[in-house]
N, C-alpha and C. Protein backbone atom coordinates (compact mmCIF):
# COMPACT_ATOMS: atom_id res chain seq x y z
N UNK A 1 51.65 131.86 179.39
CA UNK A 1 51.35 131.11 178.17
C UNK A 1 50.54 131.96 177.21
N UNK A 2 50.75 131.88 176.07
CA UNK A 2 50.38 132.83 175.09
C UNK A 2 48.84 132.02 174.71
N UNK A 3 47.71 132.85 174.34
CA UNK A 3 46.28 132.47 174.34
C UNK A 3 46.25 131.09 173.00
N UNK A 4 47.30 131.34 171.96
CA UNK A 4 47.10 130.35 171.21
C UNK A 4 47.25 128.94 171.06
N UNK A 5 48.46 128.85 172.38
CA UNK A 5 49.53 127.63 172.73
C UNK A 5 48.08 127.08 173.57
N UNK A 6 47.54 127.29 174.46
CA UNK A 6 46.17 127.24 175.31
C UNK A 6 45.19 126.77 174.92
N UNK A 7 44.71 127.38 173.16
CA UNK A 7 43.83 127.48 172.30
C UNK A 7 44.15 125.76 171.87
N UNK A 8 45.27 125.52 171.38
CA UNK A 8 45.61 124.51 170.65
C UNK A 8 45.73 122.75 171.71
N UNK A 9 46.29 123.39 172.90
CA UNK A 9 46.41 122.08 173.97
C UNK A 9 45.01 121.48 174.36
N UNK A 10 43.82 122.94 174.20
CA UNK A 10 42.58 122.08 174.85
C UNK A 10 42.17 121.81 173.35
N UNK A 11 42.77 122.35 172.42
CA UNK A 11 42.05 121.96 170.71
C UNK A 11 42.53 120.17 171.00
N UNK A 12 43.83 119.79 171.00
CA UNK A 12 44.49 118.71 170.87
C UNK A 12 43.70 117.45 172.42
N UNK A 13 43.50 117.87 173.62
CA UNK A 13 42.63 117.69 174.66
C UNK A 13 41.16 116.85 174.38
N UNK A 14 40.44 117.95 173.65
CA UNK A 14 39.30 117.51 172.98
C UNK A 14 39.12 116.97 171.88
N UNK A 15 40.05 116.73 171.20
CA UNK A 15 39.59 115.89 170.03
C UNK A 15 40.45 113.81 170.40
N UNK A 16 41.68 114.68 171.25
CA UNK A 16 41.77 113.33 171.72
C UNK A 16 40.70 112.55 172.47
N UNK A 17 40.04 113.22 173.53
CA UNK A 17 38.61 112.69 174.02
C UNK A 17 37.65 112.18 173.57
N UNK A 18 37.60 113.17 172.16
CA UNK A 18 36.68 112.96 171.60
C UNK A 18 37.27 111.23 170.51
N UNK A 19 38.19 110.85 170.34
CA UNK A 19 38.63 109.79 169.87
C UNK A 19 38.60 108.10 170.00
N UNK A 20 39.02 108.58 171.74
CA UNK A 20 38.64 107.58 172.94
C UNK A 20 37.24 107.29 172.78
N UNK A 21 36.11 108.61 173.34
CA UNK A 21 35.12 108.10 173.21
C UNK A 21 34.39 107.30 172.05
N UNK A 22 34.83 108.24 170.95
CA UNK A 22 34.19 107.07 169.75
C UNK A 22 34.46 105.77 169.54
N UNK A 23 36.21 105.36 170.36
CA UNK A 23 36.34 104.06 170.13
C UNK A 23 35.78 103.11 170.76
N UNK A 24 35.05 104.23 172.13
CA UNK A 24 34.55 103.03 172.98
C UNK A 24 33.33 103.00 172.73
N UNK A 25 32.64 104.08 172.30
CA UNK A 25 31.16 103.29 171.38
C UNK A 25 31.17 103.08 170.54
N UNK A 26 32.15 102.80 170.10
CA UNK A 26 32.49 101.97 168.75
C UNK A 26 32.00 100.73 169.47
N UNK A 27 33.13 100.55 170.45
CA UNK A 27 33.14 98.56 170.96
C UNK A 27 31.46 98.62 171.25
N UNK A 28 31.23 99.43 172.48
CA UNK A 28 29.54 98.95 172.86
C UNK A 28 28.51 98.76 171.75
N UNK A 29 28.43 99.71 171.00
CA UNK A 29 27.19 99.81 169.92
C UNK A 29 27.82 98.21 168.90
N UNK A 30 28.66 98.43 168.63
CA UNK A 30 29.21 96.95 167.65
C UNK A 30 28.84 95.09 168.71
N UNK A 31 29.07 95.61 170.35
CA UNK A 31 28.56 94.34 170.65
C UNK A 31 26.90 94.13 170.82
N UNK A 32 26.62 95.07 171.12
CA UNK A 32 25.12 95.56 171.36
C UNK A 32 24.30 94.99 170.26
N UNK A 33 24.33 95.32 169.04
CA UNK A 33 24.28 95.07 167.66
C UNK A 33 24.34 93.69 167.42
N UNK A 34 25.44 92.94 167.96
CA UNK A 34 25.56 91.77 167.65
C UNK A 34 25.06 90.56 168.73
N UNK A 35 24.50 91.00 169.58
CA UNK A 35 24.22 90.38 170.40
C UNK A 35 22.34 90.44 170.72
N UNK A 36 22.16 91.59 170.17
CA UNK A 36 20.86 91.45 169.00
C UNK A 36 20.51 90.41 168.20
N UNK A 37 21.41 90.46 167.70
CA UNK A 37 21.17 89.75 166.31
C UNK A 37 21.51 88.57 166.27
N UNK A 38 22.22 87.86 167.34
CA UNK A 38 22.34 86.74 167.99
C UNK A 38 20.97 85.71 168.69
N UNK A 39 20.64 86.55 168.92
CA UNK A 39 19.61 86.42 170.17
C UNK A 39 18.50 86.65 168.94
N UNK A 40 17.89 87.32 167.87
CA UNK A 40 17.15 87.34 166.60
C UNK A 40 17.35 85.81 166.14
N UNK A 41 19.04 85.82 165.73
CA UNK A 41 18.94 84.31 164.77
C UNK A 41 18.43 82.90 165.47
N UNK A 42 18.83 83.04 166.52
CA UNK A 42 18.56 81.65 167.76
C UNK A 42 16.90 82.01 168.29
N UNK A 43 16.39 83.25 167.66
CA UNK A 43 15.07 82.81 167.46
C UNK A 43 14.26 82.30 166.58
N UNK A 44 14.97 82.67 165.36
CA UNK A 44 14.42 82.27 163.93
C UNK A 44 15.05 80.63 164.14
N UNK A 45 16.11 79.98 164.87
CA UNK A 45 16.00 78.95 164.70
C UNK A 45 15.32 78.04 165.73
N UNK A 46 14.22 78.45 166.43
CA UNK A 46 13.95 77.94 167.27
C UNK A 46 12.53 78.50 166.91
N UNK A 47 11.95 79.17 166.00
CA UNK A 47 10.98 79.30 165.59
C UNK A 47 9.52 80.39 166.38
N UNK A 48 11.00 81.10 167.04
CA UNK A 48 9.99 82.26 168.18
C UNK A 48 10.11 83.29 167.48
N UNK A 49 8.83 84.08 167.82
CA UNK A 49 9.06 85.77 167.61
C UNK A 49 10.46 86.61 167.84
N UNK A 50 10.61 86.30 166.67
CA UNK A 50 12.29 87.63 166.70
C UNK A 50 11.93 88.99 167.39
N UNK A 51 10.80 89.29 167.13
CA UNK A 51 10.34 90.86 167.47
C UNK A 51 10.13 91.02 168.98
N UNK A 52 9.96 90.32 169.51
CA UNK A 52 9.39 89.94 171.09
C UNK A 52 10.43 91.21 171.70
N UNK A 53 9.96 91.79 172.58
CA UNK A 53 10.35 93.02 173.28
C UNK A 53 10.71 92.17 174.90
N UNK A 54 10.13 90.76 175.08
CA UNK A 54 10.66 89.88 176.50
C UNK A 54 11.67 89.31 175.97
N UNK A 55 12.87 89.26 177.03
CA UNK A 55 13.59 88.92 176.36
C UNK A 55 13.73 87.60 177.85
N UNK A 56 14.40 86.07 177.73
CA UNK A 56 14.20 84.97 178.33
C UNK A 56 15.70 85.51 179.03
N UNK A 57 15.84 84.61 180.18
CA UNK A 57 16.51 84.75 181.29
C UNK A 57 18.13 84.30 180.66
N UNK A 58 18.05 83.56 179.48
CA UNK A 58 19.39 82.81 178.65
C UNK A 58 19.79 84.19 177.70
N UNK A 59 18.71 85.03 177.16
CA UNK A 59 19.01 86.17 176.52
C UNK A 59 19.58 87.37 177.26
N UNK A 60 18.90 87.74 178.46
CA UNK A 60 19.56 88.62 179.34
C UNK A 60 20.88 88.27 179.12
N UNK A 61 21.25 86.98 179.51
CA UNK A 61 22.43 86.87 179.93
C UNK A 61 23.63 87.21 178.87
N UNK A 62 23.13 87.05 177.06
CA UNK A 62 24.07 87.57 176.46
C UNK A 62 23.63 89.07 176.03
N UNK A 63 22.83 89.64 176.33
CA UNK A 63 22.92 91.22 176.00
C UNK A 63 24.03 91.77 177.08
N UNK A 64 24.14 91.45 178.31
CA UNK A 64 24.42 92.08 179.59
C UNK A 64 26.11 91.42 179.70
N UNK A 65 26.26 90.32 178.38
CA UNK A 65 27.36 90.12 178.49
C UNK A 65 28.34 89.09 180.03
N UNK A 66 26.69 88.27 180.75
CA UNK A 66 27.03 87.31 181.69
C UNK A 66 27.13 86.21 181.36
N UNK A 67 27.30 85.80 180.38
CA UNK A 67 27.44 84.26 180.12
C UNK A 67 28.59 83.54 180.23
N UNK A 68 28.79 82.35 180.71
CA UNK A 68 29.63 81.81 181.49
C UNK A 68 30.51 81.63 180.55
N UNK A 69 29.98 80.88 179.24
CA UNK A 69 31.06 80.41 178.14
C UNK A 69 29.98 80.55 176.66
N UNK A 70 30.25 81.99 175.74
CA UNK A 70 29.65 81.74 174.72
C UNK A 70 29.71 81.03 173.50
N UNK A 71 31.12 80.24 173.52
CA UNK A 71 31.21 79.22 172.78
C UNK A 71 30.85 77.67 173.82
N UNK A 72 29.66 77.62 174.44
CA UNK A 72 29.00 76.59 175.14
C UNK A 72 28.60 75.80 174.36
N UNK A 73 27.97 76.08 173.01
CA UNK A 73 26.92 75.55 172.21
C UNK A 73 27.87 75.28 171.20
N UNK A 74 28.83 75.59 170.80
CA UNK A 74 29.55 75.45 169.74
C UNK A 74 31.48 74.33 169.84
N UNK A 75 31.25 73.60 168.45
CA UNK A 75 32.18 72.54 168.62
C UNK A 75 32.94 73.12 167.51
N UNK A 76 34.15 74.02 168.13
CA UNK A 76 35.32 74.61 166.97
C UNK A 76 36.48 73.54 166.55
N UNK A 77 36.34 72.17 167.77
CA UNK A 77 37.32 71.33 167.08
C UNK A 77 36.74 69.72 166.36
N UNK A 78 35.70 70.04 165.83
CA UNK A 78 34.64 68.97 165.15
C UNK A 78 35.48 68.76 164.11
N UNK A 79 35.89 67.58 163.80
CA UNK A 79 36.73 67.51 162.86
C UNK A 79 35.59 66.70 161.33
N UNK A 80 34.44 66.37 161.55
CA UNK A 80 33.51 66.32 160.66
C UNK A 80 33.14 67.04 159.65
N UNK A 81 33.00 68.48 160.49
CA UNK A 81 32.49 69.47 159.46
C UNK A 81 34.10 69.84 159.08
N UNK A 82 35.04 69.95 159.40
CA UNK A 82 36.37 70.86 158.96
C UNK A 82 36.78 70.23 157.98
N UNK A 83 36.81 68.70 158.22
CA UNK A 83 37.39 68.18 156.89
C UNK A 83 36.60 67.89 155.90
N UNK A 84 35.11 68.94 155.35
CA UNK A 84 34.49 68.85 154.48
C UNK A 84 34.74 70.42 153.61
N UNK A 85 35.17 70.74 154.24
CA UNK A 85 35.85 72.92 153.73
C UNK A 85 36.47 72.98 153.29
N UNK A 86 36.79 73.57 152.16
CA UNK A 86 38.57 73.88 151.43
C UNK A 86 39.14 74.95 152.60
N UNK A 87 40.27 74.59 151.98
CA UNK A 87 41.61 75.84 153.10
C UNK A 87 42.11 77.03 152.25
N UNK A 88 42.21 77.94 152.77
CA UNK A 88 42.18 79.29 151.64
C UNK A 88 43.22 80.22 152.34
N UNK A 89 44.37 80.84 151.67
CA UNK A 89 45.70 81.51 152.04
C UNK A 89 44.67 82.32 152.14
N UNK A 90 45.73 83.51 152.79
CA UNK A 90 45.08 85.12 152.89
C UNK A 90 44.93 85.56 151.34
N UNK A 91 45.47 85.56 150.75
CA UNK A 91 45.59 85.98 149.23
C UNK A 91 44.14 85.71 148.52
N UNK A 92 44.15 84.68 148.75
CA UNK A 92 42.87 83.72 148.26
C UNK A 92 41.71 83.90 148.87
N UNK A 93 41.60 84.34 149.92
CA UNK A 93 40.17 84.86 150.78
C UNK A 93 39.94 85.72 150.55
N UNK A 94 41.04 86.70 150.11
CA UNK A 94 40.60 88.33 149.24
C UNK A 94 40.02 88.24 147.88
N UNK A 95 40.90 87.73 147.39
CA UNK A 95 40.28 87.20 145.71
C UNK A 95 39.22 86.85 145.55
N UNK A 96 39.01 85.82 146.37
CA UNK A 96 37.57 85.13 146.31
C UNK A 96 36.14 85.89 147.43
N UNK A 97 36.49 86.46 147.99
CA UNK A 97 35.88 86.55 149.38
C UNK A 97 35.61 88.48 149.27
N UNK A 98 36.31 89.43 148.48
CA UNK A 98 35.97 90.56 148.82
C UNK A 98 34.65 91.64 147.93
N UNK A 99 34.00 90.81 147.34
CA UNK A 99 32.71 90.81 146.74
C UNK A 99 32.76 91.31 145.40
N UNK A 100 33.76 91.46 144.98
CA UNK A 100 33.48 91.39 143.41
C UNK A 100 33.18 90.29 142.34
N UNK A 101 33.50 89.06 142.89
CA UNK A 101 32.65 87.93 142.24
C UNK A 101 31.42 87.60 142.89
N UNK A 102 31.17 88.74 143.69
CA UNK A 102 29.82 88.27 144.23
C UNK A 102 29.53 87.72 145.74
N UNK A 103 30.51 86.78 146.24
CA UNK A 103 30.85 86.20 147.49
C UNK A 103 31.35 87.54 148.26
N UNK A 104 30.92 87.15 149.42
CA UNK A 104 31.44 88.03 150.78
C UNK A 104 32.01 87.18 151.56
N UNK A 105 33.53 86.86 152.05
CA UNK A 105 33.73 85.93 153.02
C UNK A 105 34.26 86.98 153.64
N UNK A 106 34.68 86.23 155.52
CA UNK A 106 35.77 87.14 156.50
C UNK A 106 36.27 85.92 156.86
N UNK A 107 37.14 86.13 157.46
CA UNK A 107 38.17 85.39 158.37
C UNK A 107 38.03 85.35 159.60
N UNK A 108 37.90 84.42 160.72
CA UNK A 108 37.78 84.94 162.32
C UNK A 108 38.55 83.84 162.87
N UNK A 109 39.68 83.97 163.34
CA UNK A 109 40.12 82.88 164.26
C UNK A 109 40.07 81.91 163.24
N UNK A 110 40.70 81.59 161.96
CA UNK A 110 40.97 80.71 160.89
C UNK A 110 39.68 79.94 160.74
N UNK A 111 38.59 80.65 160.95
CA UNK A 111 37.60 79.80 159.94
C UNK A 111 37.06 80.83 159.09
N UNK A 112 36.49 80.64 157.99
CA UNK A 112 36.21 81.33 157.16
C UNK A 112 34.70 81.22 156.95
N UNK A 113 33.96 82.30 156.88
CA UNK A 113 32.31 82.49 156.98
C UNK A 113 31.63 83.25 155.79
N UNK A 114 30.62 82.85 155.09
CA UNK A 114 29.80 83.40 154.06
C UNK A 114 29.00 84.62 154.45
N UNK A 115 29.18 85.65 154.26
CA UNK A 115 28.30 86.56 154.80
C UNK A 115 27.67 87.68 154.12
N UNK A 116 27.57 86.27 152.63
CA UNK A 116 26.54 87.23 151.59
C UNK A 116 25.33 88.18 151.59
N UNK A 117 24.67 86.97 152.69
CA UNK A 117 23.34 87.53 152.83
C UNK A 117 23.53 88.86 153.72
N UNK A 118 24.51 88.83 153.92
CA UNK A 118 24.52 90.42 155.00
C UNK A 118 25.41 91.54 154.17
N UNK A 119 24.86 91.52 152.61
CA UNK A 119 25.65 92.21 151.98
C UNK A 119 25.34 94.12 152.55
N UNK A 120 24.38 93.85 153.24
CA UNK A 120 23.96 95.21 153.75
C UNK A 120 25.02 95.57 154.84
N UNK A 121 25.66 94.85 155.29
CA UNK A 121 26.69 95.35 156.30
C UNK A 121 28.18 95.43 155.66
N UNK A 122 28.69 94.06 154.81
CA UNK A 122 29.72 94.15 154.19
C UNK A 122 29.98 94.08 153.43
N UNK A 123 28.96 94.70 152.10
CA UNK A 123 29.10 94.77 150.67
C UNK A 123 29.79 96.20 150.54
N UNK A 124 29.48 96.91 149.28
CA UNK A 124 30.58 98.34 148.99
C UNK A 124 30.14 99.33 149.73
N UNK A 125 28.59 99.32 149.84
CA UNK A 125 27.93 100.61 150.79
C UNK A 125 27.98 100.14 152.19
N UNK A 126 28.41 98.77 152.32
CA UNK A 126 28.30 98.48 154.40
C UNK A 126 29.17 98.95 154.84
N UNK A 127 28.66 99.41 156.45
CA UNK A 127 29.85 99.94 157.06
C UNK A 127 30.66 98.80 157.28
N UNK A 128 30.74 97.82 157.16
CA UNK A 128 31.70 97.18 157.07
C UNK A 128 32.50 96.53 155.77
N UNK A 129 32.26 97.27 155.19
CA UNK A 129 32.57 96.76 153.59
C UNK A 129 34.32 97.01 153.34
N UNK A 130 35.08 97.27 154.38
CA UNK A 130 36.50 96.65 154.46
C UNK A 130 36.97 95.30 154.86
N UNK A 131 35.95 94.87 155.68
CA UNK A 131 36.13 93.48 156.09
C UNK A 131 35.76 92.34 155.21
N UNK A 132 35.32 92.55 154.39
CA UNK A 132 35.51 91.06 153.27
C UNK A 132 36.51 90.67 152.96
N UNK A 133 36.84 89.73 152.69
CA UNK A 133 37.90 88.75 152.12
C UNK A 133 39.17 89.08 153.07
N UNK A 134 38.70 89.93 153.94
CA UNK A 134 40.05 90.00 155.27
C UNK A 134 40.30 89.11 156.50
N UNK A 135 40.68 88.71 157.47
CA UNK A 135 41.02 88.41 158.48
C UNK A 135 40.42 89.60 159.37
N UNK A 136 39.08 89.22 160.43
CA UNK A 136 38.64 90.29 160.96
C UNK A 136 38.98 89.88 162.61
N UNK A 137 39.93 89.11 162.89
CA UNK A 137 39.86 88.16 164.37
C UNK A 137 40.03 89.84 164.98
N UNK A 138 41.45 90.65 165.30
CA UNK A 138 41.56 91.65 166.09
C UNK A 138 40.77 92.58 165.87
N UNK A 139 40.11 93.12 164.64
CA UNK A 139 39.41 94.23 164.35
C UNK A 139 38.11 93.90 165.39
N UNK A 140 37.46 92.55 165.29
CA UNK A 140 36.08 92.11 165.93
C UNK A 140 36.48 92.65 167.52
N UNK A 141 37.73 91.85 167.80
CA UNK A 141 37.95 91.51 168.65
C UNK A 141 38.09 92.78 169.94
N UNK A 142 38.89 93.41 168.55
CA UNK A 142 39.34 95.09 169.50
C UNK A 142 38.44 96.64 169.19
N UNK A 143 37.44 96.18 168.32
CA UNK A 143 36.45 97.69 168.14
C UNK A 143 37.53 97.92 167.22
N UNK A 144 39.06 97.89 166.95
CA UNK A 144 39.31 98.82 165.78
C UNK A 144 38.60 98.40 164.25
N UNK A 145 38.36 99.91 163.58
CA UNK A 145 37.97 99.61 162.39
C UNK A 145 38.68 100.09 161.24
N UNK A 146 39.70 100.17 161.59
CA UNK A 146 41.00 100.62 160.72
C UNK A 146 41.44 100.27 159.72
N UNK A 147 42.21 100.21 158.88
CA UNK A 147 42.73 98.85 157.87
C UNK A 147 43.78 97.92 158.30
N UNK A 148 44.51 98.99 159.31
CA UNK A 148 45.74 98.37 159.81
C UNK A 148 45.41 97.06 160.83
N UNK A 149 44.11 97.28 161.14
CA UNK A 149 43.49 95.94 162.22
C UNK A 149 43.23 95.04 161.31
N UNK A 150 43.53 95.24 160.53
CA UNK A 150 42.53 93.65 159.43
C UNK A 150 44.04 92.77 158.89
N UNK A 151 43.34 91.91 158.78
CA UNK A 151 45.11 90.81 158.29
C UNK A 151 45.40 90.40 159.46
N UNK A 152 46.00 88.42 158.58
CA UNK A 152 46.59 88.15 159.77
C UNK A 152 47.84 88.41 160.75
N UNK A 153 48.60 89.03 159.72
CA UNK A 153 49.75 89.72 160.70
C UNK A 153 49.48 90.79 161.60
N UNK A 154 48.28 90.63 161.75
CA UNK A 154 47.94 91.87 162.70
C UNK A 154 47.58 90.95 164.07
N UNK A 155 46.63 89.91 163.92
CA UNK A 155 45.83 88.61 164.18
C UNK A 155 47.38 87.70 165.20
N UNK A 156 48.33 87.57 164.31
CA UNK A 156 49.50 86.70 164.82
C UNK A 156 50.33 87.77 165.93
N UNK A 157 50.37 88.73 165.71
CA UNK A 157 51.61 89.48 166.63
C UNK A 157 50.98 90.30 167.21
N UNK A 158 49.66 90.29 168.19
CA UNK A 158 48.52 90.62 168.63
C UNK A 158 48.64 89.79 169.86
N UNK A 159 49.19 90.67 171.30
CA UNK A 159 48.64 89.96 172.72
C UNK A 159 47.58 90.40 172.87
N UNK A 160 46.63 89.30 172.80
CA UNK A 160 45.07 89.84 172.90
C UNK A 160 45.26 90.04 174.51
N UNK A 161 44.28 90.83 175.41
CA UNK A 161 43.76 90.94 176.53
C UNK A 161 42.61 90.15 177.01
N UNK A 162 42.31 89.78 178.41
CA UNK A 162 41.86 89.16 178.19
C UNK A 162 40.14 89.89 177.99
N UNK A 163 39.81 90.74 177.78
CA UNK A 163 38.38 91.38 177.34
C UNK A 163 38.86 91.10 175.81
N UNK A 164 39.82 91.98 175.17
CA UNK A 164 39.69 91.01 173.51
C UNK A 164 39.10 89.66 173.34
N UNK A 165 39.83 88.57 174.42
CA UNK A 165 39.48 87.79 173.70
C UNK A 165 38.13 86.98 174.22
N UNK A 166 37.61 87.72 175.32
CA UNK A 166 35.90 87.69 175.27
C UNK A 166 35.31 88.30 174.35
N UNK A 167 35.25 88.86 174.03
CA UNK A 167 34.39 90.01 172.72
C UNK A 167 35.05 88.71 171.62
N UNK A 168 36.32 88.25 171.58
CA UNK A 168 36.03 87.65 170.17
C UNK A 168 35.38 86.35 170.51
N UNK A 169 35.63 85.87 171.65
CA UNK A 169 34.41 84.73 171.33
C UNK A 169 33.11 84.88 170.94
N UNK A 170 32.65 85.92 172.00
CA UNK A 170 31.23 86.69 171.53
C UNK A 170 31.01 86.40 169.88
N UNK A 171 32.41 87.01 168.99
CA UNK A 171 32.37 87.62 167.37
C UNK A 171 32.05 86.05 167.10
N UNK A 172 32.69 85.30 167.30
CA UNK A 172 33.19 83.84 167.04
C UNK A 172 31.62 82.73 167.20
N UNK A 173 30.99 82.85 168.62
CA UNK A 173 29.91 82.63 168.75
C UNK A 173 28.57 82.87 167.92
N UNK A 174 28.47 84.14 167.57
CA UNK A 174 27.69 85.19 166.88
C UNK A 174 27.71 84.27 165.62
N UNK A 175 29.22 83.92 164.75
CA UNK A 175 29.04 83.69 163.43
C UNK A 175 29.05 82.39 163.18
N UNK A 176 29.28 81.44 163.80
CA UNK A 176 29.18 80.15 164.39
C UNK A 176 27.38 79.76 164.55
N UNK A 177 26.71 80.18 164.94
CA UNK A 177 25.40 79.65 165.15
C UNK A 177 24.51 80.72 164.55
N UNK A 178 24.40 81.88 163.67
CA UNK A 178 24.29 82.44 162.71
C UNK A 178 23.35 81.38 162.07
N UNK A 179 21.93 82.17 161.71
CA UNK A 179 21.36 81.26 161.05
C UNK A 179 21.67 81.68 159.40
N UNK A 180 21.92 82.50 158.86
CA UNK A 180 22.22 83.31 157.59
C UNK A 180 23.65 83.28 157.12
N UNK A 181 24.39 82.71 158.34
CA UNK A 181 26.22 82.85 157.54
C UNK A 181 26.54 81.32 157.91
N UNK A 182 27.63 81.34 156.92
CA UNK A 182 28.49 79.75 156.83
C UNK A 182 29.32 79.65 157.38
N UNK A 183 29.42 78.70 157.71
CA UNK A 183 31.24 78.54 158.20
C UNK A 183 31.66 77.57 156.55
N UNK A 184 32.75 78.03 155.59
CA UNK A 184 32.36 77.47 154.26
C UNK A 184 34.47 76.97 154.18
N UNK A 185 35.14 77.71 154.98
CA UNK A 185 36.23 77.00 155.06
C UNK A 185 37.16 77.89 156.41
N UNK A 186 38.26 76.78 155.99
CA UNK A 186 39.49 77.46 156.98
C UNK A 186 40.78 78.17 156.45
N UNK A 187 41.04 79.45 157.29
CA UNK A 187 42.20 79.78 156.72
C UNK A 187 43.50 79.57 157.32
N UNK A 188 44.47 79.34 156.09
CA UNK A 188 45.75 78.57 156.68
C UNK A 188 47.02 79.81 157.20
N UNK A 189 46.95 79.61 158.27
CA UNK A 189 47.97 80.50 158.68
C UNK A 189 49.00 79.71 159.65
N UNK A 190 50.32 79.68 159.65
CA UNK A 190 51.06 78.93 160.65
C UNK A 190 50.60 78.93 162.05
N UNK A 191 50.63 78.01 162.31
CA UNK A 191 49.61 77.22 164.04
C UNK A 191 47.92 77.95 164.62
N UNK A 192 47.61 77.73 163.45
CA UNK A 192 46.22 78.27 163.33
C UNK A 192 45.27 77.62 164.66
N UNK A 193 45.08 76.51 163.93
CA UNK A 193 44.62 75.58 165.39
C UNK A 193 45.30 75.31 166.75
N UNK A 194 46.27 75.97 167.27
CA UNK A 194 47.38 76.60 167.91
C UNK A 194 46.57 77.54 168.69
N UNK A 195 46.45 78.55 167.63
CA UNK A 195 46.36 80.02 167.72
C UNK A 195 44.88 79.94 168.50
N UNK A 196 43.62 79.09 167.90
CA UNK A 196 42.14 79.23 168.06
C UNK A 196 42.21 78.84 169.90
N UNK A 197 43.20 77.49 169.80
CA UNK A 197 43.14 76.69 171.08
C UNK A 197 43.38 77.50 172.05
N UNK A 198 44.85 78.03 172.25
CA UNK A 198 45.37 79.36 172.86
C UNK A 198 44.49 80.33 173.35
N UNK A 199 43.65 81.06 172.39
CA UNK A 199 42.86 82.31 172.51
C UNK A 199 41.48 82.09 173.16
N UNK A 200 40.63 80.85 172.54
CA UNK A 200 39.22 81.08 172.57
C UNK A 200 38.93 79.75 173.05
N UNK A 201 39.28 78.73 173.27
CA UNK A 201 39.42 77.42 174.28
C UNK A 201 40.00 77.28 175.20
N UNK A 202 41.33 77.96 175.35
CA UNK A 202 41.98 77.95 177.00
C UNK A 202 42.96 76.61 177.07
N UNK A 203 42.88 76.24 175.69
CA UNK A 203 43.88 74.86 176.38
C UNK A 203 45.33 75.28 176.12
């Protein structure tokens, strides 16, 4: 084998490695992060030290990622709050939702969330500042941060695994009891409530 063909297989070797690995601390540092900040908001609503370095035996359990069911606390088929939300096409969640009028919405599993106040993550300078006014269910779900992960046709023709679709409950959980983001509507995609039941309820 000639030194360059050699040169180029461990060139092609290592950067593939090096690819993998970023995607997978992509996923850890992105749940890590959010499971922080989970465990922050459900202190601010419960009126404890966010800063506290102890963390309670219910918190372990979502840093470490043992919790039995993290949509425990949360009612995704409340039909109270849903039929008080407008319903918004994909078209329309971009328009309205990708921060040039100001609003920041995302999409997760057809509900739609305000996430102005976190313009530090998904305004023009956030690292997440592709995800507004998009459909973020697989991107959350799968660590990709691509463009091609965002949208629901990505969302619909997507066999989640079943670790996807723990991490998206996690995502789902996270923005759901969020003391700083809304749940402000739903987005309409064919068998949406289908789709949520299927993935992140089990029925």
């Amino acid at each position: 084998m000639q030194p360059s063909l050699i040169a180029s297989i461990i060139t092609a070797a290592v950067a593939s490695t090096i690819l993998i690995f970023k995607g997978r601390m992509n996923i850890i540092l992105m749940g890590l992060f959010r499971d922080l900040a989970r465990i922050k908001a459900r202190r601010r609503r419960m009126g404890g030290n966010q800063k506290a370095l102890i963390f309670s035996q219910e918190e372990f359990k979502v840093l470490f990622k043992k919790e039995e069911n993290p949509l425990e606390h949360v009612c995704l088929t409340c039909t109270s709050t849903d039929q008080d939300v407008p319903e918004y096409t994909e078209l329309e969640l971009l328009e309205l939702g990708d921060g040039r009028n100001g609003n920041l919405l995302i999409g997760l599993f057809g509900r739609i969330y305000d996430v102005s106040s976190g313009a530090k993550f998904y305004g023009p300078e956030g690292r997440y500042k592709g995800f507004a006014g998009r459909d973020v269910s697989y991107a959350l779900s799968s660590g990709c941060m691509f463009p091609q992960c965002l949208g629901l046709q990505t969302l619909t023709q997507h066999n989640f695994t079943e670790k996807e679709i723990a991490e998206g409950k996690r995502w789902l959980s996270f923005f759901e009891t969020h003391d700083k983001y809304s749940f402000v509507g739903k987005l309409i995609y064919e068998s949406s409530d289908d789709l949520i039941e299927k993935l992140l309820i089990g029925k």
